[in-house]
C-alpha atoms as a PDB file:
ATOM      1  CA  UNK A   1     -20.956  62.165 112.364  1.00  0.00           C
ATOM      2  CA  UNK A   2     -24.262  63.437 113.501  1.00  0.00           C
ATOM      3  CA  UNK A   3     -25.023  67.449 113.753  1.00  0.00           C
ATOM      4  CA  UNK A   4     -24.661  67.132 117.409  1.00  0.00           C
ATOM      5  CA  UNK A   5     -21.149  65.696 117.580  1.00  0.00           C
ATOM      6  CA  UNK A   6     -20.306  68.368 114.838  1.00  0.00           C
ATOM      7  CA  UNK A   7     -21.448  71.341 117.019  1.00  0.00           C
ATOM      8  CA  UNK A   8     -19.863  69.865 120.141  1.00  0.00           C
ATOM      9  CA  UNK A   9     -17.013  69.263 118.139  1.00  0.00           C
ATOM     10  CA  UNK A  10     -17.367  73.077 117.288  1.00  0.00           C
ATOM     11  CA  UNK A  11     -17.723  74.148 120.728  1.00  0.00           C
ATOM     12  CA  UNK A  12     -14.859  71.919 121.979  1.00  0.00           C
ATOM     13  CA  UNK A  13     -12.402  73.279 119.475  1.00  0.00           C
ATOM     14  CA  UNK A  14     -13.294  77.255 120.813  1.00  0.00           C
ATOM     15  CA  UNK A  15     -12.385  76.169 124.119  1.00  0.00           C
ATOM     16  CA  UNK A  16      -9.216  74.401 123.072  1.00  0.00           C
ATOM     17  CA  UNK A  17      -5.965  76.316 124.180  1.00  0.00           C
ATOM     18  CA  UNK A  18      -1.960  75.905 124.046  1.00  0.00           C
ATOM     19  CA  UNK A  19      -0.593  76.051 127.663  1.00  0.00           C
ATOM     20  CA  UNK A  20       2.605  75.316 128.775  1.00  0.00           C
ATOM     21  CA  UNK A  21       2.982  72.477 131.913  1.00  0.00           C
ATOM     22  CA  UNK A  22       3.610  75.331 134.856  1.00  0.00           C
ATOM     23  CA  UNK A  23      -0.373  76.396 134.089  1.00  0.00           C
ATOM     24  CA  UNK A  24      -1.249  73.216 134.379  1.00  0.00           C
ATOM     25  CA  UNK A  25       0.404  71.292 137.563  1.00  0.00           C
ATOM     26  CA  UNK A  26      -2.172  72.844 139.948  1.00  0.00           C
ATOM     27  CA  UNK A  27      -4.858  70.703 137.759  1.00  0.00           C
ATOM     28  CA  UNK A  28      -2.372  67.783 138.061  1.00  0.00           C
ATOM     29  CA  UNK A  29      -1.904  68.210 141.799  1.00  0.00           C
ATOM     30  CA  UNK A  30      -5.843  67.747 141.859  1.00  0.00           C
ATOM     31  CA  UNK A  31      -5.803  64.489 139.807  1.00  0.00           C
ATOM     32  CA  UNK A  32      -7.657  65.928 137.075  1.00  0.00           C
ATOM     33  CA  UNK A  33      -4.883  65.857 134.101  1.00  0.00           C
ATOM     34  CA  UNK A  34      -5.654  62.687 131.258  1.00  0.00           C
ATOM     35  CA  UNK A  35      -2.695  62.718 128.781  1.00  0.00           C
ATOM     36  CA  UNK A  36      -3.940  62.183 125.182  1.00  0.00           C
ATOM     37  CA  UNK A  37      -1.325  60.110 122.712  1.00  0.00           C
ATOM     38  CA  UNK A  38       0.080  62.488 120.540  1.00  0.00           C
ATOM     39  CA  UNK A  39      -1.586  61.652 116.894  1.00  0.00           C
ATOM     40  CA  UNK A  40      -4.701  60.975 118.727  1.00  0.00           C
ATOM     41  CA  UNK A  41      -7.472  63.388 118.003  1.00  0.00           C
ATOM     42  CA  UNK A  42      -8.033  65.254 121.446  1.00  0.00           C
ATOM     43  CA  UNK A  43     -10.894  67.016 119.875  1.00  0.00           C
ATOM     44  CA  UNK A  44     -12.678  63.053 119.086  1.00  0.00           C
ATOM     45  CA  UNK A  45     -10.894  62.022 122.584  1.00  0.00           C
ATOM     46  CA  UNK A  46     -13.248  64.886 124.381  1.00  0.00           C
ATOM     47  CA  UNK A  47     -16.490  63.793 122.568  1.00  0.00           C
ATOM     48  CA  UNK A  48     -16.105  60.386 123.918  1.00  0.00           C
ATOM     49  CA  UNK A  49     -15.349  61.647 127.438  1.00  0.00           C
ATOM     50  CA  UNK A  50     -18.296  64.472 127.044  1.00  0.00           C
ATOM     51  CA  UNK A  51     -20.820  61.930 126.044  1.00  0.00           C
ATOM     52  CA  UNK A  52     -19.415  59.142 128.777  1.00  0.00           C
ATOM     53  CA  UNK A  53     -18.977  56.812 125.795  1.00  0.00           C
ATOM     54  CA  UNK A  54     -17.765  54.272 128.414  1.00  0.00           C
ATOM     55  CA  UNK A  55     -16.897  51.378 125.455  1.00  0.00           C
ATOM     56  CA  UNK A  56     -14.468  53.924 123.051  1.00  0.00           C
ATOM     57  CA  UNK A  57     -12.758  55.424 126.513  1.00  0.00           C
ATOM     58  CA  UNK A  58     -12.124  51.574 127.607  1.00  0.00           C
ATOM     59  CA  UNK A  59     -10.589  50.473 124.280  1.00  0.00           C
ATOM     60  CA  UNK A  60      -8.508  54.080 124.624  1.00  0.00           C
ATOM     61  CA  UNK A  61      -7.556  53.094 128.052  1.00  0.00           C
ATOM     62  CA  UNK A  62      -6.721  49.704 127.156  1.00  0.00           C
ATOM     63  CA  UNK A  63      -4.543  50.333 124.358  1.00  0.00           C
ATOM     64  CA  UNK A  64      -2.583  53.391 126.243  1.00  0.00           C
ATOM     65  CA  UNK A  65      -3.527  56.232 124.239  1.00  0.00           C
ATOM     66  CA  UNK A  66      -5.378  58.261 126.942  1.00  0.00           C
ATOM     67  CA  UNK A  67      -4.360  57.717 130.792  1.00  0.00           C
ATOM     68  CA  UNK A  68      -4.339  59.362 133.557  1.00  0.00           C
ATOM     69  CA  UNK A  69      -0.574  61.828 134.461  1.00  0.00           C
ATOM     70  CA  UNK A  70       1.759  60.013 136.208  1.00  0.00           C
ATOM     71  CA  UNK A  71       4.014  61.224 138.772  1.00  0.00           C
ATOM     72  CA  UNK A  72       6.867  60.555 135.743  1.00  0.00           C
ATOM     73  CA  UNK A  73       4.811  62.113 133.713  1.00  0.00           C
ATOM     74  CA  UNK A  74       4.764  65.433 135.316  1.00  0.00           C
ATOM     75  CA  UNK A  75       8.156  65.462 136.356  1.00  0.00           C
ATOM     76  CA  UNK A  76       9.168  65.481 132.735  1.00  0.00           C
ATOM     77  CA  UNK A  77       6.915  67.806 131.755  1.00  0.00           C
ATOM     78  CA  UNK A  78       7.996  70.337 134.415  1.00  0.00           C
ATOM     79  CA  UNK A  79      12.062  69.966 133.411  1.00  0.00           C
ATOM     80  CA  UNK A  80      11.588  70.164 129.826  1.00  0.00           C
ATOM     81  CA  UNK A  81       9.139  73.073 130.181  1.00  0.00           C
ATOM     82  CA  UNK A  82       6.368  71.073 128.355  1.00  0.00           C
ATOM     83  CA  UNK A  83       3.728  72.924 125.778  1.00  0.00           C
ATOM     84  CA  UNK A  84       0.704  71.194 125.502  1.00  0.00           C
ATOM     85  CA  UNK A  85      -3.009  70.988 123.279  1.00  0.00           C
ATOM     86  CA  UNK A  86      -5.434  71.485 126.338  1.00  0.00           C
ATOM     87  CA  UNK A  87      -9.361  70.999 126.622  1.00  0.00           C
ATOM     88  CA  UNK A  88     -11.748  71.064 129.289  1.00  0.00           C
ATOM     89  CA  UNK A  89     -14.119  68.440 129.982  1.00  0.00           C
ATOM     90  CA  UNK A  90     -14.999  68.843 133.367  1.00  0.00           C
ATOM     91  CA  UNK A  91     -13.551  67.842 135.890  1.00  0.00           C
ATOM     92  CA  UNK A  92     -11.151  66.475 133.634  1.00  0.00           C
ATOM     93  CA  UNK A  93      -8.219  68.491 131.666  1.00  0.00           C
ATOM     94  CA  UNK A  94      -7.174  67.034 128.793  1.00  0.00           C
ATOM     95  CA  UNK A  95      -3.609  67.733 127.554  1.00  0.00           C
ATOM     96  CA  UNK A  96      -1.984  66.386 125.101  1.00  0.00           C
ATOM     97  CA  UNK A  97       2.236  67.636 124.094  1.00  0.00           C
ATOM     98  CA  UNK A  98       2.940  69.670 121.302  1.00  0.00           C
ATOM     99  CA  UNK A  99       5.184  68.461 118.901  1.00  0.00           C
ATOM    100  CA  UNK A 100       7.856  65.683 118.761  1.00  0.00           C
ATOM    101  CA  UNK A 101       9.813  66.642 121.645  1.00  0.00           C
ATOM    102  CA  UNK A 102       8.458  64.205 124.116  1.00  0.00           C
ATOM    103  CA  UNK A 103       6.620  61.231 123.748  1.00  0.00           C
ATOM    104  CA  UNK A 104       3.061  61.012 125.480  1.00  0.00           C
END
């Protein structure tokens, strides 16, 4: 990993915060929430979407382990009062659930 992805990295992981779902269904009301696989890294998930690495985001779309919230999605979220991992990359909002509770 080059310097650059280490200080983004850096940055990214300063602007990381825990959130619970009510904080964050304005953002999904916008269409700005992508749901990160927990396991996945959301800090490596980020980079990708930071530097518009459109190749690694396909193969993550493709495979399931980052899409967009569904409708299902939030709905869940909202009746089991849903924690989540969250991180800016504008205008996206990457969340990803804490713990085993849920799956992604």
């Amino acid at each position: 990993m080059s310097e650059d992805e280490n200080e983004l990295i850096s940055q990214l992981h300063g602007e990381t915060a825990k959130l619970p779902w009510h904080e964050l269904e304005r953002h999904f009301a916008r269409g700005s929430v992508i749901k990160v696989e927990v396991g996945m890294d959301l800090l490596k998930v980020a980079v990708i979407l930071t530097k518009d690495d459109k190749s690694s985001l396909e193969k993550l779309l493709a495979d399931g382990s980052v899409a967009n919230a569904s409708v299902e999605d939030a709905s869940l979220w909202h009746e089991c009062s849903t924690e989540f991992w969250t991180v800016v990359v504008a205008p996206w909002v990457l969340v990803q659930p804490i713990g085993n509770k849920l799956d992604s």
